[in-house]
C-alpha atoms as a PDB file:
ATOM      1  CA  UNK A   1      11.686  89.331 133.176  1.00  0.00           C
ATOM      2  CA  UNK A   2       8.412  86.991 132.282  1.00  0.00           C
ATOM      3  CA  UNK A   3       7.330  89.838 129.966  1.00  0.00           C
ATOM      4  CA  UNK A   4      10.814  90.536 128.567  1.00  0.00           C
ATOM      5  CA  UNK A   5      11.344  87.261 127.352  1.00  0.00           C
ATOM      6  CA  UNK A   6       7.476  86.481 125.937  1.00  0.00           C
ATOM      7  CA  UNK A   7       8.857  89.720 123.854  1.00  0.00           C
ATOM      8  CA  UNK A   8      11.982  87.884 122.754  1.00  0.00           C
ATOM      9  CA  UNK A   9       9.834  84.730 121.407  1.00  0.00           C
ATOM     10  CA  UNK A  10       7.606  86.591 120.028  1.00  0.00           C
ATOM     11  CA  UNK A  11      10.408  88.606 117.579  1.00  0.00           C
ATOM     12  CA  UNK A  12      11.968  85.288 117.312  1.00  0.00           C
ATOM     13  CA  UNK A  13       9.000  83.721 115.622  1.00  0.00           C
ATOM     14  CA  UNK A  14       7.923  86.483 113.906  1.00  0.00           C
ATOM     15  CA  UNK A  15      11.197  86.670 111.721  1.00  0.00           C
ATOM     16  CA  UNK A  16      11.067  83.068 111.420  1.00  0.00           C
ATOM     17  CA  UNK A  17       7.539  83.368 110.041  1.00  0.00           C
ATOM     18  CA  UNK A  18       9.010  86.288 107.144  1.00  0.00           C
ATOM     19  CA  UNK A  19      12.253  84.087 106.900  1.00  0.00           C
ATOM     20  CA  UNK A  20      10.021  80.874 105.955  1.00  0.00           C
ATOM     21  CA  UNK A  21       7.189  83.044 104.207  1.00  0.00           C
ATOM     22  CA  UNK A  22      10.024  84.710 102.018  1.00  0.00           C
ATOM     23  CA  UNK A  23      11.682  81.517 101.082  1.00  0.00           C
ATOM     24  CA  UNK A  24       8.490  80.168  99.928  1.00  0.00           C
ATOM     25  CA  UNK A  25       7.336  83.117  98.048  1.00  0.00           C
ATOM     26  CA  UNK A  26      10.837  83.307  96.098  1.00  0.00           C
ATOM     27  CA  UNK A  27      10.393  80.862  93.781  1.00  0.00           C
ATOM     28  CA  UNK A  28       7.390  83.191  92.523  1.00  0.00           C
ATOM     29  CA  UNK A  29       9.003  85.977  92.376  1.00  0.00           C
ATOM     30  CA  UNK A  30      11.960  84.724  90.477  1.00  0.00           C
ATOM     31  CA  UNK A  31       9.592  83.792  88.010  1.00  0.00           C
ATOM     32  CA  UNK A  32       7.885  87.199  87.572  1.00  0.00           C
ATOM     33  CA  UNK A  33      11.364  88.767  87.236  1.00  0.00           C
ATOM     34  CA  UNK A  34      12.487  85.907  84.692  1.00  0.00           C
ATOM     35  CA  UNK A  35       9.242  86.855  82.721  1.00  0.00           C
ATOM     36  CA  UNK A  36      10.536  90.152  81.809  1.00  0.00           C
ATOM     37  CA  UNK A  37      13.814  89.403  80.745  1.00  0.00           C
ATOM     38  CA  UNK A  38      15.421  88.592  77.636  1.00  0.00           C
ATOM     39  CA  UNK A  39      16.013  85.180  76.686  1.00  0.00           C
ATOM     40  CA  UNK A  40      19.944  85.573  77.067  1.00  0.00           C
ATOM     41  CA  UNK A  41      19.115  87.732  80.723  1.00  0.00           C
ATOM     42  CA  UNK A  42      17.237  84.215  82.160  1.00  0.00           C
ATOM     43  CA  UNK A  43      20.243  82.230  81.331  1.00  0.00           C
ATOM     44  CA  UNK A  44      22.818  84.396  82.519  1.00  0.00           C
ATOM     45  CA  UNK A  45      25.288  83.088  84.372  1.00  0.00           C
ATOM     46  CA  UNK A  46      25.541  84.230  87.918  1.00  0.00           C
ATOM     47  CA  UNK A  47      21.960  85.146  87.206  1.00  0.00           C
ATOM     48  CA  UNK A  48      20.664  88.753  87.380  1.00  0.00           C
ATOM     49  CA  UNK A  49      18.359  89.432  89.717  1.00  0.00           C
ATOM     50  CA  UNK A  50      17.089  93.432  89.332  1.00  0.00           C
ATOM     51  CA  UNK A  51      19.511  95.049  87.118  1.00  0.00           C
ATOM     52  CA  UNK A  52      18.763  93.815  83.553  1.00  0.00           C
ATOM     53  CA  UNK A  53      16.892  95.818  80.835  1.00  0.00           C
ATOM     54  CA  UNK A  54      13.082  95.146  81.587  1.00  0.00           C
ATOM     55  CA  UNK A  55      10.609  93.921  78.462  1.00  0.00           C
ATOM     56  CA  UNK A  56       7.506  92.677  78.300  1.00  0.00           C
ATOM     57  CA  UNK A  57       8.102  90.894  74.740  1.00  0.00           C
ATOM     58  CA  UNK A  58       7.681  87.284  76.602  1.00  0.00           C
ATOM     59  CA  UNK A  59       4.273  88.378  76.981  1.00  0.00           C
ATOM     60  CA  UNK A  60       3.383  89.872  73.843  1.00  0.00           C
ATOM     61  CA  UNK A  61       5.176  86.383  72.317  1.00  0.00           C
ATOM     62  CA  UNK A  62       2.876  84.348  74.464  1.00  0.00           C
ATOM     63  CA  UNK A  63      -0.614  86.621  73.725  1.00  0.00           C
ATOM     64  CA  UNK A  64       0.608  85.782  69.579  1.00  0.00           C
ATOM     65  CA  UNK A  65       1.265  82.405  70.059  1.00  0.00           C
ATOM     66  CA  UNK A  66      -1.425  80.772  72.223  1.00  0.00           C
ATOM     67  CA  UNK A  67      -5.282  81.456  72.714  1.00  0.00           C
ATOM     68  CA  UNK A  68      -4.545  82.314  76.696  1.00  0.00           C
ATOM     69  CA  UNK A  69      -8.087  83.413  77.399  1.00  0.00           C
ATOM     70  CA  UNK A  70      -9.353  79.500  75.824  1.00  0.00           C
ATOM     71  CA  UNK A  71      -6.936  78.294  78.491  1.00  0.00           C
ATOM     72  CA  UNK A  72      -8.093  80.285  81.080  1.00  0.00           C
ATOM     73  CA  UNK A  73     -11.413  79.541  81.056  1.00  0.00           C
ATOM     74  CA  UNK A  74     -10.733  75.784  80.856  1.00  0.00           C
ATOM     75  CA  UNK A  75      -9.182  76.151  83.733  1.00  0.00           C
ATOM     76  CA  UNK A  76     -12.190  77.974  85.842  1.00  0.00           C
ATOM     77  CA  UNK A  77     -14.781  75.666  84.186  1.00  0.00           C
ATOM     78  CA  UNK A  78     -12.902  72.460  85.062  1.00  0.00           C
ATOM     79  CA  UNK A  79     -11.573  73.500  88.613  1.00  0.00           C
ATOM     80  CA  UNK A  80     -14.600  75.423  89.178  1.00  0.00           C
ATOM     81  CA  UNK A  81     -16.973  72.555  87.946  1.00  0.00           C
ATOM     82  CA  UNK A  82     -14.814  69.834  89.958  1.00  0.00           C
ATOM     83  CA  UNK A  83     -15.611  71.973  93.415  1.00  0.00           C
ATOM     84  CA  UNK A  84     -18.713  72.307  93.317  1.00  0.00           C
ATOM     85  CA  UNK A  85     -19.829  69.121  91.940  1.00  0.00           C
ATOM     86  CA  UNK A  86     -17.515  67.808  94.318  1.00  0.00           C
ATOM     87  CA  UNK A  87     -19.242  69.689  97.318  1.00  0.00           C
ATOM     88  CA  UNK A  88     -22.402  68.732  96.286  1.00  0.00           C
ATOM     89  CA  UNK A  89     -21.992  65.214  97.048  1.00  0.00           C
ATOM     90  CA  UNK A  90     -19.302  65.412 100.119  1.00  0.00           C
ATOM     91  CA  UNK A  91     -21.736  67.304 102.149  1.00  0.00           C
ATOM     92  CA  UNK A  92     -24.677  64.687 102.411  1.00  0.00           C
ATOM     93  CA  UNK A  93     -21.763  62.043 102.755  1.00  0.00           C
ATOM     94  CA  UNK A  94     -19.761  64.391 105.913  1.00  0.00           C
ATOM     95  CA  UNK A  95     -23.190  64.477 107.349  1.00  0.00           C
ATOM     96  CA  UNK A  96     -23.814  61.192 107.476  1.00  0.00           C
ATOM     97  CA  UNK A  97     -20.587  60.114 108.966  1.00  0.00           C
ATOM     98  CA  UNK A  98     -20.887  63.198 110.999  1.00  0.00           C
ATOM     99  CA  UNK A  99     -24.048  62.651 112.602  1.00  0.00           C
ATOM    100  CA  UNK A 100     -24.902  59.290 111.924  1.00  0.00           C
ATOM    101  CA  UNK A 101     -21.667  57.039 112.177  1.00  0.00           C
ATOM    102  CA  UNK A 102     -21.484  53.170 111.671  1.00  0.00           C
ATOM    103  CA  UNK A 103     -18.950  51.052 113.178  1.00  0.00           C
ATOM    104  CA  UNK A 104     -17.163  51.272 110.018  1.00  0.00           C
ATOM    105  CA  UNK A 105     -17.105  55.122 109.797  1.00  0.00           C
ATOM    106  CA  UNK A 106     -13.607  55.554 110.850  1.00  0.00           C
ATOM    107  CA  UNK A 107     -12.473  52.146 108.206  1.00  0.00           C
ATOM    108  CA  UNK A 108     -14.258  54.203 105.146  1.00  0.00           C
ATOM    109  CA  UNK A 109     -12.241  57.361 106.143  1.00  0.00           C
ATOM    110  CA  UNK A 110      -9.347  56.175 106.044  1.00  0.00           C
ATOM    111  CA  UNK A 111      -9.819  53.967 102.778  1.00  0.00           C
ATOM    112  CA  UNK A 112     -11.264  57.173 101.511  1.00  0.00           C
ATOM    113  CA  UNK A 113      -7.428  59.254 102.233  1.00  0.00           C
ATOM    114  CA  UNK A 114      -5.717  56.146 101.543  1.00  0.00           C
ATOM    115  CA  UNK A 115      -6.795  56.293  97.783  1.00  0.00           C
ATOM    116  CA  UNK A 116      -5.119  59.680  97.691  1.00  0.00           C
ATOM    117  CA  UNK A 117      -1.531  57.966  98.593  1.00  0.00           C
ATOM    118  CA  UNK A 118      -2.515  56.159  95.045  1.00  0.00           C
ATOM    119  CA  UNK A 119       0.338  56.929  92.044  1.00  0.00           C
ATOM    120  CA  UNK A 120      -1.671  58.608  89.619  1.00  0.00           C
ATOM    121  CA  UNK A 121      -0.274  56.676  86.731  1.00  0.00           C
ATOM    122  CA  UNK A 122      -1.276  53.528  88.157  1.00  0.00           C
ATOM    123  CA  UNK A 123      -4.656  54.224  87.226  1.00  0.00           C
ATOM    124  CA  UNK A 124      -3.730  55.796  84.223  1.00  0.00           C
ATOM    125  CA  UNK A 125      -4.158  53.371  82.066  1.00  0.00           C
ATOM    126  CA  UNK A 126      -7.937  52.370  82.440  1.00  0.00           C
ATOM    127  CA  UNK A 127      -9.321  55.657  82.899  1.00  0.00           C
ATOM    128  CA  UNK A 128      -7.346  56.739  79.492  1.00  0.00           C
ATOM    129  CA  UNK A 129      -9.148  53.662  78.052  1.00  0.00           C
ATOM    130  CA  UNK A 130     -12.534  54.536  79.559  1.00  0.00           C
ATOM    131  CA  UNK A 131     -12.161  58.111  77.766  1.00  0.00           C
ATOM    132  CA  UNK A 132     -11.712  57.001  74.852  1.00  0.00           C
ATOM    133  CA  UNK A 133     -14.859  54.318  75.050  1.00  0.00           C
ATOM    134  CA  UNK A 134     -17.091  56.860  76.262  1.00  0.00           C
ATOM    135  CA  UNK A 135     -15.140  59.592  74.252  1.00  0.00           C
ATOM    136  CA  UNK A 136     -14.482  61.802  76.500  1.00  0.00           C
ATOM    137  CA  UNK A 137     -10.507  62.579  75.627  1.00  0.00           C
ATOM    138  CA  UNK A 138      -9.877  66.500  75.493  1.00  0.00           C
ATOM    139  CA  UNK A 139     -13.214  67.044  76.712  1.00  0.00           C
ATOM    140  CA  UNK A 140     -13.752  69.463  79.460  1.00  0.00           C
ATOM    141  CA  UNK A 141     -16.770  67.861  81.008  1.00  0.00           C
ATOM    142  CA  UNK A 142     -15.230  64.139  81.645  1.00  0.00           C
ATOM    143  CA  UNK A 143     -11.439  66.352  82.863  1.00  0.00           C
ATOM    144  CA  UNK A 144     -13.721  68.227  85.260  1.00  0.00           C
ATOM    145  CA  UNK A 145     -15.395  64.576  86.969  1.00  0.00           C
ATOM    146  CA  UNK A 146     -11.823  63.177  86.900  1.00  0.00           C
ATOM    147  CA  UNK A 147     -10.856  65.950  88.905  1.00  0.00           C
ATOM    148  CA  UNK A 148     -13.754  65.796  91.069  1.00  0.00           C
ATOM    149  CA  UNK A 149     -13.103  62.544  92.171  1.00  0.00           C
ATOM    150  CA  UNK A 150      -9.427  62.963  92.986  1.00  0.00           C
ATOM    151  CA  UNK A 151     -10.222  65.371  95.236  1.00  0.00           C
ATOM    152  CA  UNK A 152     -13.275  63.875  96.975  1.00  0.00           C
ATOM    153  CA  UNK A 153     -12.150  62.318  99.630  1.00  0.00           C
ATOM    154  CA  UNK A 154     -10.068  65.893 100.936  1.00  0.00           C
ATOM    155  CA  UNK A 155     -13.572  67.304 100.693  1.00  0.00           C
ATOM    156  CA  UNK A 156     -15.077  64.680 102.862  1.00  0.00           C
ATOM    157  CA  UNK A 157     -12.503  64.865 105.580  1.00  0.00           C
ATOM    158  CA  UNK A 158     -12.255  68.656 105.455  1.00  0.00           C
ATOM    159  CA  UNK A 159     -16.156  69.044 105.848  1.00  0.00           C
ATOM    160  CA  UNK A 160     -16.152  66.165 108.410  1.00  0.00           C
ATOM    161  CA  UNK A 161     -13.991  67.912 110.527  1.00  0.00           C
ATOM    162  CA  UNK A 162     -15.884  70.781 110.448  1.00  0.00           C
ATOM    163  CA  UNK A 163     -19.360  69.119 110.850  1.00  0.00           C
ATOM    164  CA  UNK A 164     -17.766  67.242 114.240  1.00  0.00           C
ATOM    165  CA  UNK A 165     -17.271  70.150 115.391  1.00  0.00           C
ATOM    166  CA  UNK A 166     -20.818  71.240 115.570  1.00  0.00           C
ATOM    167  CA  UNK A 167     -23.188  70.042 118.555  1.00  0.00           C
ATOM    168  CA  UNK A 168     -25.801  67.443 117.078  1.00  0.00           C
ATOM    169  CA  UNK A 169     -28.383  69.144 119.752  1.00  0.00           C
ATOM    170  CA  UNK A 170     -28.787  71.640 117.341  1.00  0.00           C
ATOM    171  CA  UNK A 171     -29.970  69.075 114.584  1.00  0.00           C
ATOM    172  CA  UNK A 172     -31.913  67.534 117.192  1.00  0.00           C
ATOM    173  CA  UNK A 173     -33.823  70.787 117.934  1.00  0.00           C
ATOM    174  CA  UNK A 174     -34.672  71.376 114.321  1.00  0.00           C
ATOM    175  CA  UNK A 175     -36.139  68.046 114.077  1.00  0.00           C
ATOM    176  CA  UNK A 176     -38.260  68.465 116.715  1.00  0.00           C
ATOM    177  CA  UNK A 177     -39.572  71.332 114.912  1.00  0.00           C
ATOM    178  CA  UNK A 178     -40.639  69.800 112.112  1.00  0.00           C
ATOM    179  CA  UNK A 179     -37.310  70.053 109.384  1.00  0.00           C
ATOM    180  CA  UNK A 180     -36.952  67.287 107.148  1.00  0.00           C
ATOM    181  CA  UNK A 181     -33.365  66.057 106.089  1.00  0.00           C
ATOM    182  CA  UNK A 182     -33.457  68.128 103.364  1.00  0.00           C
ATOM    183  CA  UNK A 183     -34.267  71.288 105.287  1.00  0.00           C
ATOM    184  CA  UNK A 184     -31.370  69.911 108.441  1.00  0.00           C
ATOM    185  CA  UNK A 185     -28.438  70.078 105.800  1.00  0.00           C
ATOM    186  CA  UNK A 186     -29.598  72.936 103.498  1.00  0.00           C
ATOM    187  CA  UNK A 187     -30.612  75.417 106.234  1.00  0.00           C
ATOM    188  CA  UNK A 188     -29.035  74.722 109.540  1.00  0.00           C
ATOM    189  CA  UNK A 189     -26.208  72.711 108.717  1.00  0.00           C
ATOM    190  CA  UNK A 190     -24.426  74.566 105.793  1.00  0.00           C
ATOM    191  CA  UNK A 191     -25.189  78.123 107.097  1.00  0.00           C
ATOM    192  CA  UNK A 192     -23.268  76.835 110.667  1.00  0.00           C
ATOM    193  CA  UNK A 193     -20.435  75.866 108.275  1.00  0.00           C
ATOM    194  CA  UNK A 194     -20.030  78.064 106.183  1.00  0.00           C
ATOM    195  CA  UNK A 195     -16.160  78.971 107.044  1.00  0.00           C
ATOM    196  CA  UNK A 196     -15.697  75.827 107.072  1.00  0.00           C
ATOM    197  CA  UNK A 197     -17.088  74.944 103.253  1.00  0.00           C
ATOM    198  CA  UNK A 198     -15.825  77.839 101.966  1.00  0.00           C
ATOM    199  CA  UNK A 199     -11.905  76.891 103.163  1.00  0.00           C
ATOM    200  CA  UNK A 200     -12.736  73.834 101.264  1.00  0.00           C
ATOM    201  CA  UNK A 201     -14.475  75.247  98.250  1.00  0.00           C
ATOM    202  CA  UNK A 202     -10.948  77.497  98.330  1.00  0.00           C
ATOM    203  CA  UNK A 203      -7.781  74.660  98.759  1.00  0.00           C
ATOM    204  CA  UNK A 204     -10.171  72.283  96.406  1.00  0.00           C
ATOM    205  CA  UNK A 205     -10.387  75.166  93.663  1.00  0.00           C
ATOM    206  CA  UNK A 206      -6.672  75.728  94.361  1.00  0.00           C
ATOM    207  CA  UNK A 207      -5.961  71.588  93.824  1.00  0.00           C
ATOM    208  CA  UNK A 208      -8.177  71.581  90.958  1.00  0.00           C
ATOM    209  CA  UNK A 209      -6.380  74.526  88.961  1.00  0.00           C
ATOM    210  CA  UNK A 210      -3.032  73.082  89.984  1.00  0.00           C
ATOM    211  CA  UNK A 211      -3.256  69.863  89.009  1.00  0.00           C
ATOM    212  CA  UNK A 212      -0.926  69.120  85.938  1.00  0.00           C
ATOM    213  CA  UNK A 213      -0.668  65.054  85.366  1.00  0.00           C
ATOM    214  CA  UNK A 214      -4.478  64.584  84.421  1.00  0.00           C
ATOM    215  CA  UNK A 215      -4.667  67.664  82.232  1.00  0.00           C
ATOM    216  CA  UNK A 216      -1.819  66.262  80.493  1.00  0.00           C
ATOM    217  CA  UNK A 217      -2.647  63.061  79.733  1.00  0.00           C
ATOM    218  CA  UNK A 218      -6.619  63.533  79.143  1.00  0.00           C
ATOM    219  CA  UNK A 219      -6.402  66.604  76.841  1.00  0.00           C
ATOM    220  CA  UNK A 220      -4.915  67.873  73.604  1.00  0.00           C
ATOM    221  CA  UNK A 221      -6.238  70.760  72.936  1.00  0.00           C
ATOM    222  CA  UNK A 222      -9.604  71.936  72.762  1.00  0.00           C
ATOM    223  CA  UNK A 223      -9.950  71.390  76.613  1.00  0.00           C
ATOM    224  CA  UNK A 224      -6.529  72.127  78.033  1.00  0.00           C
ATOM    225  CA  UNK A 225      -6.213  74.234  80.788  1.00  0.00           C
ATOM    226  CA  UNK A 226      -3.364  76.559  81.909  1.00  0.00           C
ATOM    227  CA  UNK A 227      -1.056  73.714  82.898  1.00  0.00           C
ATOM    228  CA  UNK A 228      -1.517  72.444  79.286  1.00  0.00           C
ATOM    229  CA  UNK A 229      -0.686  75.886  78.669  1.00  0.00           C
ATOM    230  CA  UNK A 230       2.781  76.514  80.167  1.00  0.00           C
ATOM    231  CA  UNK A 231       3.846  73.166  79.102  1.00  0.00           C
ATOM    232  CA  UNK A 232       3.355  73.889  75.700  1.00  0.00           C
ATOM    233  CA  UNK A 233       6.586  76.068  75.933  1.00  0.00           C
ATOM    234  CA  UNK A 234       8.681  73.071  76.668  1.00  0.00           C
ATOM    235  CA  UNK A 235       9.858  72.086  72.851  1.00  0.00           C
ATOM    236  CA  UNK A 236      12.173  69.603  71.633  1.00  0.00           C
ATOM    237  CA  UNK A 237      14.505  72.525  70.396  1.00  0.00           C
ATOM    238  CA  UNK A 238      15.116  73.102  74.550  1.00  0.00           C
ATOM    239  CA  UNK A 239      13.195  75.328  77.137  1.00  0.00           C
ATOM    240  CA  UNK A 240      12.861  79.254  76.422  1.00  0.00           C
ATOM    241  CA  UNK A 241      12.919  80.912  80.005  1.00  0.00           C
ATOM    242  CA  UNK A 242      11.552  83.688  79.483  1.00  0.00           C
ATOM    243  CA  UNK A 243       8.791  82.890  77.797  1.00  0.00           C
ATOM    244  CA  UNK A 244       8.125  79.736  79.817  1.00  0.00           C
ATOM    245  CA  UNK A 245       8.153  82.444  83.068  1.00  0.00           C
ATOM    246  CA  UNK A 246       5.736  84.658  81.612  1.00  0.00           C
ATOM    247  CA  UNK A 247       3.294  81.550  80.430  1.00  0.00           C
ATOM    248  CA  UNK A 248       3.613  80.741  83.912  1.00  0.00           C
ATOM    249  CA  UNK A 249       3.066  83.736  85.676  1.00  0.00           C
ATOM    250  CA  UNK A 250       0.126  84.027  83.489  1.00  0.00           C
ATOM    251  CA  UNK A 251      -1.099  80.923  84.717  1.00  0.00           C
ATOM    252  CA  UNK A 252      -0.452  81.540  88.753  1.00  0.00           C
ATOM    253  CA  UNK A 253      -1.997  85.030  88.517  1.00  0.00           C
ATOM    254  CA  UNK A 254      -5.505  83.962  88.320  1.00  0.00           C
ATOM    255  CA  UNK A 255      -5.014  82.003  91.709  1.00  0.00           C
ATOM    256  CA  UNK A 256      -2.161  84.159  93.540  1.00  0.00           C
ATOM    257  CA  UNK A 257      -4.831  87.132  93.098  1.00  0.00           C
ATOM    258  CA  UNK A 258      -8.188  84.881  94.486  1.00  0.00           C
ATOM    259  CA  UNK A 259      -5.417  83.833  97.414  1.00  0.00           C
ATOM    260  CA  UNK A 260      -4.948  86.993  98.453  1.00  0.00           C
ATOM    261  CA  UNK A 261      -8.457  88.435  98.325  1.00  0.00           C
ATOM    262  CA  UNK A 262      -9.822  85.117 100.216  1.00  0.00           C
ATOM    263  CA  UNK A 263      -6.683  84.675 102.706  1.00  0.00           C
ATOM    264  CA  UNK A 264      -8.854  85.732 105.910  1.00  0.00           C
ATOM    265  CA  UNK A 265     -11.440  83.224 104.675  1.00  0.00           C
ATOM    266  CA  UNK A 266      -9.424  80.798 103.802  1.00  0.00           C
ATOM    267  CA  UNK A 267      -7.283  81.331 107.614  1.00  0.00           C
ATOM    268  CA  UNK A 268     -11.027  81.341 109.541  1.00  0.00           C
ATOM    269  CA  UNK A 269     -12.205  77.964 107.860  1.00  0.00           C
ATOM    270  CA  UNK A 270      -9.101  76.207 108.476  1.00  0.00           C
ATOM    271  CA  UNK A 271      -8.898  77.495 112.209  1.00  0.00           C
ATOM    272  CA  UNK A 272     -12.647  76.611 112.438  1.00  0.00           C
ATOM    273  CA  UNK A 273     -13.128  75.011 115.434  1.00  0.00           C
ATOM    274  CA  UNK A 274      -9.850  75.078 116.943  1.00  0.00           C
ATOM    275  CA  UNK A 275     -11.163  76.920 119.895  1.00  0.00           C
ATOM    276  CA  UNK A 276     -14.136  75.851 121.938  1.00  0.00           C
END
C-alpha cells in the first residue's frame, strides 16, 4: 500500500514537473514558430499554431538589415567580460566573509542584496552623466563594468554559500603547510568549488546577456548587444511579428544552446552542498 502510493506521488509530480516545464517553455516556442511565418500568419486571428506555410524570409530580412554577428559578439564580450571580472573580485570578498567574518558580516550581506531591490532608473540618471564625463556612452568596456556591478552582489552570496559550505579545517591544514593567502584561494579553495563557481559563472553570464534596461540606455550603436538588437524592430510605423520573433530567437539561441549543454553543471552547483 506504502509502495503503491510513493508510486502515485511520484506520477503526480512528475506530470506536474512537464505541466510547469511546458508552460514555461511555451512562450519560446511560440516565438520560434512566429519566426517563420508570414507577417499576416503572426497576426492571425485565432492564431495558427502548426498549419501555416513555413518561410524563413524573417530571417533572411533580419541577416540584410542588421550586422547580427556585431551584436552577437557585443553581447559575449560584455556578458562574458562582466562574469569574469565580476568573479575575480567576489571570490577574495566570499572568502573573507566566509572564513573570516566580522560582526558586521551578516549587515554588509544584506546591504549588498538590498541594492539589488534598487529601481534601475533611479540611478539612471548619474551613471548616464558619469558616461558621458568619462565618455564612455556606447562603449563596450564601461556597459561591461556597469554590468559587473549589478550583478556583484548575486556573485558574492552565491559563492558565499558555497564557500560556508566547506570545512575551514581544510584551510587550516594548508596553512600549516606553508600556503600563503594567495596559494589558500587559488589552489585549495577554488578547485573545492568549482561546481559551485561555475553555477555562478553560468546564471551571471545568463543575467548579463539578458539584461535589456542598461544596454538600452548606455548604447547606440557601436556597442549594442542583442537586446539592442531585437528592439531595433520595434518602429514607430508598429511592431512586425515576424521579424521581431526571428530577431529574437536569434538572440535566445546563443544562451538556450549554452543552457542545455551546461544544465547538469549548472543543476550540481546549485545543489552544491545541499547534502552533507
Amino acid at each position: 500500500m506504502a509502495r503503491a502510493v510513493t508510486n502515485q506521488r511520484k506520477m503526480i509530480n512528475t506530470a506536474a514537473a512537464w505541466i510547469i516545464g511546458l508552460l514555461i517553455f511555451f512562450p519560446i516556442l511560440w516565438t520560434m514558430l512566429t519566426s517563420f511565418k508570414s507577417e499576416a500568419q503572426a497576426i492571425a486571428d485565432p492564431p495558427i499554431f502548426l498549419f501555416f506555410d513555413w518561410t524563413t524570409e524573417n530571417y533572411s530580412t533580419v541577416m540584410e538589415r542588421s550586422n547580427y554577428g556585431r551584436f552577437l559578439w557585443n553581447s559575449i564580450f560584455i556578458a562574458g567580460g562582466s562574469t569574469i571580472l565580476g568573479i575575480i573580485i567576489a571570490i577574495p570578498a566570499a572568502w573573507s566573509m566566509a572564513f573570516v567574518p566580522s560582526k558586521r558580516t551578516k549587515d554588509i550581506l544584506l546591504w549588498m542584496l538590498s541594492t539589488k531591490m534598487l529601481p534601475a532608473v533611479g540611478v539612471l540618471y548619474p551613471i548616464y552623466l558619469l558616461f558621458i564625463q568619462f565618455g564612455l556612452l556606447d562603449n563596450v568596456y564601461g556597459l561591461t563594468f556597469v554590468l559587473m556591478l549589478i550583478n556583484l552582489p548575486i556573485i558574492v552570496w552565491m559563492l558565499y554559500t558555497y564557500f560556508r559550505e566547506i570545512p575551514g579545517e581544510i584551510l587550516e591544514a594548508a596553512r600549516m603547510d606553508g600556503a600563503t593567502l594567495r596559494d589558500e584561494i587559488l589552489y585549495v579553495l577554488t578547485p573545492m568549488a568549482i561546481p559551485g563557481i561555475a553555477s555562478t559563472l553560468l546564471l551571471n553570464f545568463i543575467l548579463a546577456w539578458n539584461e535589456a534596461f542598461w544596454t538600452l540606455n548606455l548604447t547606440a550603436a557601436k556597442a549594442a548587444p542583442l537586446t539592442a538588437f531585437i528592439a531595433s524592430y520595434s518602429s514607430p510605423e508598429g511592431l512586425f511579428y515576424a521579424k521581431l520573433s526571428a530577431a529574437s530567437t536569434m538572440a535566445i539561441a546563443p544562451i538556450l544552446i549554452l543552457g542545455w549543454f551546461s544544465q547538469k553543471q549548472l543543476v550540481r552547483g546549485l545543489t552544491f552542498g545541499a547534502v552533507k
